[in-house]
Protein backbone atom coordinates (compact mmCIF):
# COMPACT_ATOMS: atom_id res chain seq x y z
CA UNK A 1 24.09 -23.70 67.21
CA UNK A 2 25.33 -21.44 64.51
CA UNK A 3 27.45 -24.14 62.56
CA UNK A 4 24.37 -26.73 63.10
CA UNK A 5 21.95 -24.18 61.42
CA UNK A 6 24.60 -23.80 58.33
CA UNK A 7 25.04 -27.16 57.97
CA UNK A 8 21.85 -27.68 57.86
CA UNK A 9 21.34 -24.99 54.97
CA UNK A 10 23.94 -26.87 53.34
CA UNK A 11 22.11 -30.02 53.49
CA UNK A 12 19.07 -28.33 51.63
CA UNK A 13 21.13 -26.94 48.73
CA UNK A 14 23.21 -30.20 48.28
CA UNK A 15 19.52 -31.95 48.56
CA UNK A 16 17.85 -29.44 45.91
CA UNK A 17 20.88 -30.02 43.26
CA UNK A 18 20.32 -33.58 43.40
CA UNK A 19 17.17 -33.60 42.95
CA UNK A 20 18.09 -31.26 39.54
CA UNK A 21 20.39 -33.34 37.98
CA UNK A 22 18.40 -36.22 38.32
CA UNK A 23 15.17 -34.94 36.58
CA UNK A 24 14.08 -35.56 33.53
CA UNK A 25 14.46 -33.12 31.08
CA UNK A 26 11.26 -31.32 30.43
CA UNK A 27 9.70 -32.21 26.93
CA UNK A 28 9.75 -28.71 24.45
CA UNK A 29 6.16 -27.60 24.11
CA UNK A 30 4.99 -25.97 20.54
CA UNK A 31 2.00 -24.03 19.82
CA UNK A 32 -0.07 -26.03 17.61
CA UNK A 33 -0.20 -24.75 13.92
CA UNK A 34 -2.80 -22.20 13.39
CA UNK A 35 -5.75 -23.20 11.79
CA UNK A 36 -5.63 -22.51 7.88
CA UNK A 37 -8.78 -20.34 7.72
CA UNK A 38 -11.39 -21.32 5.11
CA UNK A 39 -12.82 -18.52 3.00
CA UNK A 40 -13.85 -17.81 -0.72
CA UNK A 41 -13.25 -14.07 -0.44
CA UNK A 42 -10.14 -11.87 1.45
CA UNK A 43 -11.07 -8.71 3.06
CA UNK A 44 -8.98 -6.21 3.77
CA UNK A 45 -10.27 -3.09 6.37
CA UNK A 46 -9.63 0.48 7.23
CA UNK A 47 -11.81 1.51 10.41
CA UNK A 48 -10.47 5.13 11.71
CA UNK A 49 -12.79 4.72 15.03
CA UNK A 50 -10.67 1.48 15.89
CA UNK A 51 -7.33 2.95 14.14
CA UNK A 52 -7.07 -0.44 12.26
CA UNK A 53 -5.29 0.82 9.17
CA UNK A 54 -5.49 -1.16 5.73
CA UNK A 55 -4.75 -4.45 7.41
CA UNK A 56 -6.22 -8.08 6.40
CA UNK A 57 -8.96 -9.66 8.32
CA UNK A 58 -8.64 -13.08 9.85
CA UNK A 59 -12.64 -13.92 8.83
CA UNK A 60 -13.93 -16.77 6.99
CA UNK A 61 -16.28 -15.53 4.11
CA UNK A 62 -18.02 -18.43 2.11
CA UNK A 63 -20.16 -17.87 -0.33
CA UNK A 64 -23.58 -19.92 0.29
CA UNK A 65 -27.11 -19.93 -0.42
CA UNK A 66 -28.73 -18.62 2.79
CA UNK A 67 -31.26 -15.73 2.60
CA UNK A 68 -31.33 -13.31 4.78
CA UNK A 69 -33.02 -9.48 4.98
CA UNK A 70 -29.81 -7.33 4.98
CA UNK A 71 -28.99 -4.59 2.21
CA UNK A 72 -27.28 -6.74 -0.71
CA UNK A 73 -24.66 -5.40 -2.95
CA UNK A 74 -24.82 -7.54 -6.03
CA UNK A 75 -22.16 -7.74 -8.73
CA UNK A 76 -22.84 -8.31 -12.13
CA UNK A 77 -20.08 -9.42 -14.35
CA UNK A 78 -21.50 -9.35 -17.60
CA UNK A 79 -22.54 -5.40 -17.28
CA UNK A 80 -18.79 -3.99 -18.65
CA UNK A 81 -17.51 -0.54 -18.05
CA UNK A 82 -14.16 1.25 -18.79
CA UNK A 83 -11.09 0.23 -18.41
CA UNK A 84 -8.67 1.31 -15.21
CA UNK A 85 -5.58 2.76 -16.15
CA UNK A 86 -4.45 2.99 -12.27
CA UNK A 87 -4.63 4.64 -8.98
CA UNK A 88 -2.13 7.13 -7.67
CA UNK A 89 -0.20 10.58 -6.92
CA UNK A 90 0.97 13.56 -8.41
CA UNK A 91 5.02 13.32 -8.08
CA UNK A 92 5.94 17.04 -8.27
CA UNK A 93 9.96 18.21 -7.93
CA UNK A 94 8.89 18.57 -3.94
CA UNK A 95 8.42 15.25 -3.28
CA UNK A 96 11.16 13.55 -5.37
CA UNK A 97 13.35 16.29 -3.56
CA UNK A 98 12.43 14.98 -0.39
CA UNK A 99 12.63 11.12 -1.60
CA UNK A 100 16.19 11.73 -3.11
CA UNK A 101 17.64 13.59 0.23
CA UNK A 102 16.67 9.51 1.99
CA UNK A 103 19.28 7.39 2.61
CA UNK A 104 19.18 5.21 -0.46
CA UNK A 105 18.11 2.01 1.84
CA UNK A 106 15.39 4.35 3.39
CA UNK A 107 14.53 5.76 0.27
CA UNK A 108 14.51 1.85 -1.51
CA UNK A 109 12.33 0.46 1.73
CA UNK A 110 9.41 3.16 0.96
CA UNK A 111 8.94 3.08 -2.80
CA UNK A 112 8.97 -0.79 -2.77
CA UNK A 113 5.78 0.02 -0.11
CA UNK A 114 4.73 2.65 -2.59
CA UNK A 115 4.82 0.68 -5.65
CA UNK A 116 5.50 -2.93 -5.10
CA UNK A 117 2.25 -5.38 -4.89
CA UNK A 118 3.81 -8.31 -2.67
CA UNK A 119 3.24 -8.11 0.95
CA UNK A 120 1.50 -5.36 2.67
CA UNK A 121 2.45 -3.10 -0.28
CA UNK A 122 -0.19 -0.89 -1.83
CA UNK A 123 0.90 -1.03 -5.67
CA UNK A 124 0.29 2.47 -6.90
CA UNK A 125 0.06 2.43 -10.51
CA UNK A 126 -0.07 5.26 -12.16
CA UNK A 127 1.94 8.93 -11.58
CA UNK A 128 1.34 12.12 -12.63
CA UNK A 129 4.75 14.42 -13.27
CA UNK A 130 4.22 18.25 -13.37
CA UNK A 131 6.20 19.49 -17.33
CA UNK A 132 8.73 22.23 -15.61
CA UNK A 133 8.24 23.22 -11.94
CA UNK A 134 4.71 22.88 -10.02
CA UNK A 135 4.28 25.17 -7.39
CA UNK A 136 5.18 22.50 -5.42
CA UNK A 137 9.12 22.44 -6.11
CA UNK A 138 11.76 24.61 -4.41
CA UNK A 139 12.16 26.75 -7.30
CA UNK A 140 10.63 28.04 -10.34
CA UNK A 141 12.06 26.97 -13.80
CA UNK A 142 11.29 25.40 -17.53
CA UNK A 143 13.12 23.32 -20.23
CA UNK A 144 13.81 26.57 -22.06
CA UNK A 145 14.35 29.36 -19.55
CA UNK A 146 16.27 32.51 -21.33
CA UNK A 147 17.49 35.92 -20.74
CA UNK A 148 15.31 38.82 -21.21
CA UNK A 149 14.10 39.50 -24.76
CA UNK A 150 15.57 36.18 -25.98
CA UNK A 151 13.40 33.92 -28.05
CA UNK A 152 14.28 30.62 -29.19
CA UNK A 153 11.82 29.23 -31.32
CA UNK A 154 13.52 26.07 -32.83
CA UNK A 155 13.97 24.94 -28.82
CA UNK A 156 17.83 24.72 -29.59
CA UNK A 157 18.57 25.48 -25.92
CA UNK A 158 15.72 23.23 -24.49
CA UNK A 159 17.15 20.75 -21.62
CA UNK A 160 15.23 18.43 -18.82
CA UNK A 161 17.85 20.33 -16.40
CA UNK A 162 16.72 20.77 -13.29
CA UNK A 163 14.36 17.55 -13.37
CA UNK A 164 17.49 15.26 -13.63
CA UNK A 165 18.37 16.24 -9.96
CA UNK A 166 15.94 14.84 -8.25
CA UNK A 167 12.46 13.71 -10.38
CA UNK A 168 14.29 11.71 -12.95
CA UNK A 169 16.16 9.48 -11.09
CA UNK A 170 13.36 9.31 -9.10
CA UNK A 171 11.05 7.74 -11.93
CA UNK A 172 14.02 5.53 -12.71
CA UNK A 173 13.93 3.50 -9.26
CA UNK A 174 10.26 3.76 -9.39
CA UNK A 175 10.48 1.94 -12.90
CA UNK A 176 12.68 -0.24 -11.73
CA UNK A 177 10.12 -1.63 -9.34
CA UNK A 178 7.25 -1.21 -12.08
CA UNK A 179 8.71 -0.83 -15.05
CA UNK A 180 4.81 -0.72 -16.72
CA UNK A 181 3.71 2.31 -14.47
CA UNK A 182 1.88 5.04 -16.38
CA UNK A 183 2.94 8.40 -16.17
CA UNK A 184 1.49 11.68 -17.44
CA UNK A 185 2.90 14.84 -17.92
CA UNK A 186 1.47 18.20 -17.30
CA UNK A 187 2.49 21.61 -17.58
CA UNK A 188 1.81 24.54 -14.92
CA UNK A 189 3.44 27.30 -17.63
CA UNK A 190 4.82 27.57 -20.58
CA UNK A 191 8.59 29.58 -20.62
CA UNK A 192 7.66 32.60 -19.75
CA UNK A 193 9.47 34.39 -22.98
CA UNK A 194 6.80 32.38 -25.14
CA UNK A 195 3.83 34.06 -22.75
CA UNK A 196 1.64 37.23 -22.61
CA UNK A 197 3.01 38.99 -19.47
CA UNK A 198 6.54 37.34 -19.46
CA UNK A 199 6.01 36.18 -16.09
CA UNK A 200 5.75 32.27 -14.24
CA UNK A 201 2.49 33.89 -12.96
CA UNK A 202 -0.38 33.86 -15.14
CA UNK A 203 -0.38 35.42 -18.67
CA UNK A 204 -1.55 33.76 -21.83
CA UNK A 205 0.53 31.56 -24.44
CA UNK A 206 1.18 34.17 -26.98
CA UNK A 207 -0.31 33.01 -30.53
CA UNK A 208 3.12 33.81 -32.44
CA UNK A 209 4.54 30.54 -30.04
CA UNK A 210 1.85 28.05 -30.34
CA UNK A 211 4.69 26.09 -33.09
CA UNK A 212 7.16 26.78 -30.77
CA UNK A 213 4.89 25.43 -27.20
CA UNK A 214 4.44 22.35 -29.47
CA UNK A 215 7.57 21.35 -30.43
CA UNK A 216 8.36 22.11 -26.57
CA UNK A 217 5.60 18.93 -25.75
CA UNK A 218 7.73 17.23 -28.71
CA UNK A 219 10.99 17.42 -27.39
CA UNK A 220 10.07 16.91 -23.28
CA UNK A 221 8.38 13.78 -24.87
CA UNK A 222 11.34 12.66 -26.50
CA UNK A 223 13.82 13.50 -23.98
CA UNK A 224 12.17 11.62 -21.37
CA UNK A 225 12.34 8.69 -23.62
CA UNK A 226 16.28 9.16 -23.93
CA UNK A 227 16.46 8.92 -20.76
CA UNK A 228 13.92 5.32 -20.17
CA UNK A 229 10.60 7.29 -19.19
CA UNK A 230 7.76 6.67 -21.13
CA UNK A 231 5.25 9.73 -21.67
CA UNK A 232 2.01 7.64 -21.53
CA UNK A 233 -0.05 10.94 -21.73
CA UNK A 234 0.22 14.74 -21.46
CA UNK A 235 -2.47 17.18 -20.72
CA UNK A 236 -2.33 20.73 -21.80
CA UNK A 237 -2.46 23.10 -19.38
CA UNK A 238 -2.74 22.18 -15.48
CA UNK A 239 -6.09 24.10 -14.20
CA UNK A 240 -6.61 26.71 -17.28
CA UNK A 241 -9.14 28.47 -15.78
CA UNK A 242 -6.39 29.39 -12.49
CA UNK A 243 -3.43 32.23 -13.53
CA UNK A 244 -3.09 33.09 -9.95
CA UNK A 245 -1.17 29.83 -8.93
CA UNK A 246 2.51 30.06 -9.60
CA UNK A 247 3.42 28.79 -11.90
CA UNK A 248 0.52 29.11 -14.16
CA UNK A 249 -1.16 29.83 -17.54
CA UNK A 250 -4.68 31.58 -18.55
CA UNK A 251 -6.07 29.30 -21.52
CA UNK A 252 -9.35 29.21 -22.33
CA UNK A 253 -11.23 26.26 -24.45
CA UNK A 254 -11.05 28.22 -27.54
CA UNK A 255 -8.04 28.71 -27.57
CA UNK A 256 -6.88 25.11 -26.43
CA UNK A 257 -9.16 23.80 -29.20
CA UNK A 258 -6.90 26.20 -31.55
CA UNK A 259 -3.65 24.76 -30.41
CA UNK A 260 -4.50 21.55 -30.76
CA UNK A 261 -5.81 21.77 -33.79
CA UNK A 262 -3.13 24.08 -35.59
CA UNK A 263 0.31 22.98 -34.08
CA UNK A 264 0.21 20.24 -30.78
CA UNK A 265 -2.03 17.38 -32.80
CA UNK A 266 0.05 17.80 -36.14
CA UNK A 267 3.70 17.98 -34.43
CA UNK A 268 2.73 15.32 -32.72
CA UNK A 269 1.63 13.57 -36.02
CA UNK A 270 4.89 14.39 -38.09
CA UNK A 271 7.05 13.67 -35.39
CA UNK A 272 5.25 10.08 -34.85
CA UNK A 273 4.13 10.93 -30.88
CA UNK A 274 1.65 8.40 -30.19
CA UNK A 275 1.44 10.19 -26.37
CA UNK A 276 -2.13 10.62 -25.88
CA UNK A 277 -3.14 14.36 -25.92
CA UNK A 278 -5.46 15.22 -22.85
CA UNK A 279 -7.58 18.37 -22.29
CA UNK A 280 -8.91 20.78 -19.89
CA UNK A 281 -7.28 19.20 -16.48
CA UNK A 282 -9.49 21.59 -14.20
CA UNK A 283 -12.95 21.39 -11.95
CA UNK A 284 -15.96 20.08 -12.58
CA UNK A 285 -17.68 22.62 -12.95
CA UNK A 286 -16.88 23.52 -15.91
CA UNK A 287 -17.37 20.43 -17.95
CA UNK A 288 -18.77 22.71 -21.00
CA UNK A 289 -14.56 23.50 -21.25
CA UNK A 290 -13.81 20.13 -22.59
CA UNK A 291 -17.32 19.84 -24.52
CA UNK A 292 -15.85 23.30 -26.47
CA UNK A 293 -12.84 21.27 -27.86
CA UNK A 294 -14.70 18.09 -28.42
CA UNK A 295 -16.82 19.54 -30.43
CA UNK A 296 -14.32 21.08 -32.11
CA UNK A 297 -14.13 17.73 -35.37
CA UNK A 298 -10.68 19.17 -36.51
CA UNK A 299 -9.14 19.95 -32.36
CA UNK A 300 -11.11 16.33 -31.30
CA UNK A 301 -9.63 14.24 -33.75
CA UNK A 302 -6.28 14.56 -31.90
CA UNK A 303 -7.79 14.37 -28.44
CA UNK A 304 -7.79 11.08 -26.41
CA UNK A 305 -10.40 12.24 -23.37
CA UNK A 306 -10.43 15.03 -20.79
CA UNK A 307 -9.09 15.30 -17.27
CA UNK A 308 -10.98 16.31 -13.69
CA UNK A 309 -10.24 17.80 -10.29
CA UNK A 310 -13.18 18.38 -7.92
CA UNK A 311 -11.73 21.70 -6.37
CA UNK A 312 -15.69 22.94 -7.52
CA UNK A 313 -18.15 21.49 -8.85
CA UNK A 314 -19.85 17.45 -8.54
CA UNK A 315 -18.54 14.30 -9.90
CA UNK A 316 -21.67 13.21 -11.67
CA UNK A 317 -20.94 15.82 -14.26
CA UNK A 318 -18.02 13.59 -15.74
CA UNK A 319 -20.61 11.17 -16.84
CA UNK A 320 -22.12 14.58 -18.97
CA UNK A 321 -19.14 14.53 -20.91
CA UNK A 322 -18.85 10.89 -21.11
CA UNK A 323 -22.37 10.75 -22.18
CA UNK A 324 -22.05 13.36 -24.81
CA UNK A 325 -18.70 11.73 -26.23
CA UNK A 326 -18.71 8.06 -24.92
CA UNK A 327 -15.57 7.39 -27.35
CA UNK A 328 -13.78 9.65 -25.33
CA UNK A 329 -11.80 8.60 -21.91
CA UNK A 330 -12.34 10.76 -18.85
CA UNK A 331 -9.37 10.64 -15.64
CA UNK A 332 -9.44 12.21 -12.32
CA UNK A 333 -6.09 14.08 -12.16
CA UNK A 334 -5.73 15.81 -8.91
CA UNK A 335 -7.63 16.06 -5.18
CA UNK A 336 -5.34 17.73 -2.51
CA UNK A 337 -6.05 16.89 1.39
CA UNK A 338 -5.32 19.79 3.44
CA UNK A 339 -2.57 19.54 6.56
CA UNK A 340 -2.86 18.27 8.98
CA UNK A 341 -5.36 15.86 7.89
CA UNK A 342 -8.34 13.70 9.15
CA UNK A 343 -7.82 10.54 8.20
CA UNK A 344 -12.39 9.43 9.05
CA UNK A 345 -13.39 12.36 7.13
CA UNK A 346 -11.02 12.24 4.26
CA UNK A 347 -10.88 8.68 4.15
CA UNK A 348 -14.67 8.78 3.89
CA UNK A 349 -14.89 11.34 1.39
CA UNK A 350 -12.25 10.69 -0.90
CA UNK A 351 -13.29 7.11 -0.80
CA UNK A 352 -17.35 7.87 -1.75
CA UNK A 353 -16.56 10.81 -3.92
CA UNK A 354 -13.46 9.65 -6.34
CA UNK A 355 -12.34 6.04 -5.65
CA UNK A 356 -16.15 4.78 -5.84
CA UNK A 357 -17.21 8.25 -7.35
CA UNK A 358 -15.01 8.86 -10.05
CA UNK A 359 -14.56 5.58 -11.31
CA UNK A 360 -18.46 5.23 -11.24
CA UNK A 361 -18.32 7.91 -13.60
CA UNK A 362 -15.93 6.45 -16.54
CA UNK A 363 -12.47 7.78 -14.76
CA UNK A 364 -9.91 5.47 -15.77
CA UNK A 365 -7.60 6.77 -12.92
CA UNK A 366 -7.80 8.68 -9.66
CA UNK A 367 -4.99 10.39 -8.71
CA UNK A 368 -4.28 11.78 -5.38
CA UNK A 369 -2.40 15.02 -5.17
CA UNK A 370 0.80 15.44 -3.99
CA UNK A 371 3.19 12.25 -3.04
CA UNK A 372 4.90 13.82 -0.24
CA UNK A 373 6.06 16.67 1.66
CA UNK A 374 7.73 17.60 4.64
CA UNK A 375 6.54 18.01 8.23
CA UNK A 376 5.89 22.07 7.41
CA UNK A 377 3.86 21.34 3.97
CA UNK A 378 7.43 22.25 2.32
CA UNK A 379 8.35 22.59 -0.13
CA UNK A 380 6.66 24.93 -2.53
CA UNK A 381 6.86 28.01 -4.51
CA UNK A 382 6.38 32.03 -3.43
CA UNK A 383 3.47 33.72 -4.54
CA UNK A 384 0.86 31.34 -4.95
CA UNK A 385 2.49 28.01 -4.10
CA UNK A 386 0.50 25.46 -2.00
CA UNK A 387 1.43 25.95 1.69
CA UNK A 388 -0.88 23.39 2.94
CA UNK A 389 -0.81 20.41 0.56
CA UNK A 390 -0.30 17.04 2.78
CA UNK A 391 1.64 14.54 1.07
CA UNK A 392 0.50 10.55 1.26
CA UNK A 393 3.62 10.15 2.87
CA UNK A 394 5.18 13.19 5.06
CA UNK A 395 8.85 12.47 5.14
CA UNK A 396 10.82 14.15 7.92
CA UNK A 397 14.68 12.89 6.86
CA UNK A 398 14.49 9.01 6.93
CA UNK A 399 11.38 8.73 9.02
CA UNK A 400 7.99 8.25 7.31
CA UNK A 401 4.49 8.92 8.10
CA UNK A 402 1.45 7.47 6.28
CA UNK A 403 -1.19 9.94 5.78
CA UNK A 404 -5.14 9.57 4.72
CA UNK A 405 -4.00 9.30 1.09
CA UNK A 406 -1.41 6.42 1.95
CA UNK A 407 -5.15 4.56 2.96
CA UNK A 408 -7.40 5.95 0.23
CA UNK A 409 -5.18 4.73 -2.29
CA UNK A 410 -4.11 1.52 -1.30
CA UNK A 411 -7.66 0.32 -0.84
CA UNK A 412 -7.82 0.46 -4.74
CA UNK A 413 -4.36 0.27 -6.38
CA UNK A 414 -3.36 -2.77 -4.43
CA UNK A 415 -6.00 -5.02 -6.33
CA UNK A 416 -7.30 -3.13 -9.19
CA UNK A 417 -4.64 -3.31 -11.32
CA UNK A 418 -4.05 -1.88 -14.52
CA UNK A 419 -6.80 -3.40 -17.66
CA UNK A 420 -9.14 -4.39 -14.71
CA UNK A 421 -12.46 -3.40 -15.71
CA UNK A 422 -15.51 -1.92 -14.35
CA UNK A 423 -18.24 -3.79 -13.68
CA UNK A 424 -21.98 -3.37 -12.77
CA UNK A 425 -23.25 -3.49 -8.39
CA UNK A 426 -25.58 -2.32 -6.52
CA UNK A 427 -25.11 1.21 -4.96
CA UNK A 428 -26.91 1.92 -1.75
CA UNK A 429 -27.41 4.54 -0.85
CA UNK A 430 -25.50 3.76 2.86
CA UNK A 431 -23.23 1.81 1.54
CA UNK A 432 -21.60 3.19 -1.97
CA UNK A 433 -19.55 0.80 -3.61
CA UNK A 434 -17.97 0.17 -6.87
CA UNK A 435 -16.69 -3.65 -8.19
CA UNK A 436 -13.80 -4.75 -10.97
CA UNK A 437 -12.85 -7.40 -12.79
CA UNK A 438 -9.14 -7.57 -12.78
CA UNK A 439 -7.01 -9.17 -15.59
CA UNK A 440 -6.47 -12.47 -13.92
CA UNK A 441 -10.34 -12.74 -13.71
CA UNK A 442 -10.50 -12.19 -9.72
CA UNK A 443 -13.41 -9.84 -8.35
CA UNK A 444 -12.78 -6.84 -6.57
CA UNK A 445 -15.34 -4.68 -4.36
CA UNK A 446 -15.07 -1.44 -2.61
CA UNK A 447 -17.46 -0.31 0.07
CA UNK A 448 -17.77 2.44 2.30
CA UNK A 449 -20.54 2.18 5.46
CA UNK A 450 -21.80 5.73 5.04
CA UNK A 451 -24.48 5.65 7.19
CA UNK A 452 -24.98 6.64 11.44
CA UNK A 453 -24.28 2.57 12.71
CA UNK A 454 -22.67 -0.53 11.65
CA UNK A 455 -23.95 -2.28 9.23
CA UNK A 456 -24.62 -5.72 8.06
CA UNK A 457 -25.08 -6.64 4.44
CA UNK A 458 -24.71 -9.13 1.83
CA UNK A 459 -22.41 -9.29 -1.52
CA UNK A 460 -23.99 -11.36 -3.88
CA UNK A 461 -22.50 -13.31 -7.29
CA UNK A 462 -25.19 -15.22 -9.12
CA UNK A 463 -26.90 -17.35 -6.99
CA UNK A 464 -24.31 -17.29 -3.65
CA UNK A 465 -23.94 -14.41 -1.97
CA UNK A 466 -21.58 -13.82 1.50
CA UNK A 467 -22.61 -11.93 5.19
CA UNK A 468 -20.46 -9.32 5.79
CA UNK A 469 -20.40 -6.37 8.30
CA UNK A 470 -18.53 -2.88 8.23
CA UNK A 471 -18.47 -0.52 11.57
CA UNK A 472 -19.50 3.37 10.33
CA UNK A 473 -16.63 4.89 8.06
CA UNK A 474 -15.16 1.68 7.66
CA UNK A 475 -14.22 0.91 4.33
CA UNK A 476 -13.61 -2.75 3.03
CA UNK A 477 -11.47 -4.27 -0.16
CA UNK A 478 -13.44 -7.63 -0.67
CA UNK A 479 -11.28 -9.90 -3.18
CA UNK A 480 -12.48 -13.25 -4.81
C-alpha cells in the first residue's frame, strides 16, 4: 500500500509539470497611463491638520464662467505694486558651521533643495549674512580685532578671517547653484576698540571712528567681491535700539543719520560702492527711527529704504513709512520661530503676518531668521546669544529636518521669483491673501484659510474665475 500511495503522488507531480510546460505563457499586464490632468492653474498645499507638507495637488482647476455665492478673491493685474527682491534666511557663522561639517554630497543634496527651483525645490532667493559674528556663531570676532589700546584707523590689519572657514565657502556653493542670489550684509558690532565701552556687548560707536567704521563697510564690501560675493545691500546696525544682545551696538537715529551723512554715504561715493545703504533694521514699533534719517535731506540722499523685524510692534506701520517716503524701499529682515516649533501656528502666522503681511505692505523681501541649527538650538554666543532660535532646517550631522520655516518660505520663494511684482486682490478678511506677477508673466496667489472651518471660495481673473477649497490653516500657492 505504501509504494501504491507514492506512486501515486508521483503521478500528480509528473501530471502538474506537464500541464506547466505546456501553458501558454501569460500575456504581461501594464497599468494604463495615467490620465494627463486638465487644469489652467497648479496648486500647491500645506495643511498641518492632515500633515500634507508643501506638496502638489492632483486637482483640475479651469477657469470658467459659472457664478456661484462663495467669498471671491479677485486679482487685478493692472493695479502694480513693488517689486520682490526675494524670500529667505538669515545665514549666520552657526549655520554655515553646521552646513560645512556635512559630508560634501549631504551638504550638495540640501542646498540644491534650499536654493534650486527644479523639482520639489523651494528656490530661496535672497540671504542675509551677519558683518563679523552674530550671536549666533561659535565665537565672537570682527574683521579688525586688536590688542588692548591698539587702534588702527586706516584698517591696515582688516581681514574676512574667520568667515572664510565656514560662511564663505558656504556662499560660494550657494552661488554656484544661484549665482543671481541677493545677499545683504549686516553688522551686530563694530570692533570693539572703535566703541564706547570696548566691549562685543553694547556700547556706542565712538564719534572719533565714524571714518574709520566706514571705510570698515568699504573694505568688507570689497573683500567679499575679491573673493566672487556680491554685497547687494548692507544695513547699519542690526537692531539699534538692543545693546544687550551679544554682539551688539547702541545707535540711535540721530546718530545713524550723522554717520551716514558725514562718512558711510561719501566713502561709499569716493570709493564708487554702488551697495545700497539700508537703515534702522529693528521693530516696528519704532518706525519714527527710520522717519528721523529720512528726513534727514543730506543722511537720505544716500539711503536706499529701511529694514523691519516684528519682535514689537504691527506690520501695517511699514506702509507709514512707505507712505511718508514712497521713493523709498522697505524689507522685512528678520522673524525668529522659537524651538521646538509649531509648524499650524507658525505656519499660520508667519504666513498672514509677513509673507501676505509684509509684502502687502511694500516689503520687497521677507526673510526668515536663522537657516539652521543643531538639535540643541546650537550654536550661539555667551551672554546674550539666542539659545532658542530654530533653524528652517535643524541639521543633526548628515541628517536633516525641515522645520515651519522650510514651509513658510517655500510657499513664496518657489514661484515668486526675483522682479515679480505685486499686484492688486481681494483680502478677506478669512482668507488673507496676496497675488504677483512674476517675470515670465505667470500669476501667483497666496492664501491662508484663517477662519474656524473649511472654506470654499473663488479666484477670479477678468471675467473667469476658478472653485477652490482650503481646510482651516491650510495655506495654498495657486500658479497660472
Amino acid at each position: 500500500m505504501q509504494y501504491k500511495y507514492l506512486l501515486f503522488l508521483l503521478c500528480i507531480i509528473l501530471f502538474s509539470c506537464k500541464d506547466d510546460v505546456q501553458s501558454e505563457p501569460k500575456p504581461h499586464v501594464t497599468d494604463p497611463p495615467p490620465e494627463i490632468l486638465k487644469t489652467d492653474v497648479t496648486f500647491w498645499l500645506t495643511n498641518p491638520e492632515t500633515y500634507v507638507l508643501f506638496q502638489k495637488q492632483n486637482k483640475s482647476l479651469i477657469f470658467g464662467s459659472e457664478v456661484n455665492q462663495n467669498p471671491t478673491i479677485e486679482v487685478d493685474t493692472t493695479k502694480l505694486y513693488q517689486t520682490i527682491d526675494g524670500f529667505g534666511n538669515c545665514l549666520t557663522g552657526g549655520s554655515a558651521m553646521l552646513l560645512s561639517k556635512m559630508a560634501p554630497a549631504s551638504r550638495a543634496s540640501i542646498l540644491k533643495e534650499l536654493f534650486a527651483t527644479d523639482g520639489n525645490n523651494i528656490g530661496i532667493s535672497y540671504l542675509r549674512v551677519s558683518i563679523g559674528a552674530s550671536d549666533l556663531d561659535e565665537l565672537i570676532f570682527s574683521y579688525n580685532d586688536l590688542s588692548y589700546g591698539e587702534t588702527d584707523v586706516a584698517l591696515t590689519k582688516f581681514d574676512l578671517g574667520y568667515d572664510k572657514k565656514y560662511l564663505i565657502p558656504v556662499l560660494k556653493e550657494i552661488l554656484a547653484i544661484n549665482p543671481a542670489i541677493k545677499i545683504m550684509g549686516s553688522p551686530w558690532s563694530a570692533p570693539v576698540w572703535m566703541k564706547t565701552n570696548g566691549d562685543t556687548r553694547g556700547g556706542s560707536l565712538k564719534s572719533e571712528y565714524f571714518d574709520a567704521y566706514a571705510l570698515y563697510f568699504v573694505k568688507y564690501i570689497q573683500a567679499m567681491n575679491a573673493e566672487g560675493i556680491n554685497i547687494d545691500a548692507i544695513t547699519i546696525q542690526n537692531e539699534p535700539l538692543h545693546p544687550g544682545n551679544n554682539p551688539s551696538m547702541f545707535m540711535p537715529a540721530e546718530e545713524q543719520a550723522i554717520f551716514i551723512k558725514k562718512s558711510l554715504g561719501p566713502a561709499f561715493a569716493s570709493n564708487k560702492i554702488n551697495t545700497k545703504i539700508i537703515v534702522y533694521d529693528h521693530n516696528a514699533d519704532r518706525p519714527d527711527y527710520p522717519l528721523t534719517i529720512l528726513k534727514d535731506a543730506e543722511a537720505a540722499k544716500y539711503v536706499d529704504g529701511s529694514a523691519f523685524h516684528l519682535y514689537g510692534g504691527t506690520i501695517d506701520a511699514l506702509s507709514g513709512v512707505h507712505n511718508a517716503f514712497p521713493d523709498k524701499n522697505l524689507y522685512f529682515t528678520e522673524q525668529w520661530i522659537g524651538a521646538p516649533g509649531n509648524l499650524a501656528g507658525d505656519l499660520a502666522w508667519h504666513i498672514k503676518t509677513l509673507i501676505i503681511g509684509g509684502t502687502r505692505n511694500w516689503c520687497r523681501n521677507i526673510l526668515e531668521w536663522n537657516m539652521a541649527a543643531d538639535p540643541n538650538s546650537d550654536p550661539h554666543t555667551d551672554r546674550g546669544g539666542c539659545d532658542r532660535c530654530l533653524g528652517t532646517i535643524t541639521i543633526d550631522g548628515n541628517n536633516v529636518t525641515r522645520n515651519p520655516a522650510y514651509y513658510i518660505l517655500a510657499h513664496a520663494a518657489k514661484f515668486v521669483r526675483p522682479g515679480s511684482v505685486r499686484i492688486e486682490s481681494t483680502n478677506l478678511e478669512k482668507l488673507p491673501n496676496v497675488a504677483f506677477t512674476t517675470p515670465e508673466g505667470k500669476k501667483v496667489l497666496i492664501v491662508i484659510n484663517d477662519g474656524a472651518a473649511a472654506q470654499q471660495f473663488n479666484i477670479k481673473l477678468g471675467s473667469k474665475q476658478i472653485l477652490t477649497s482650503l481646510e482651516k490653516g491650510a495655506v495654498g500657492t495657486y500658479v497660472w
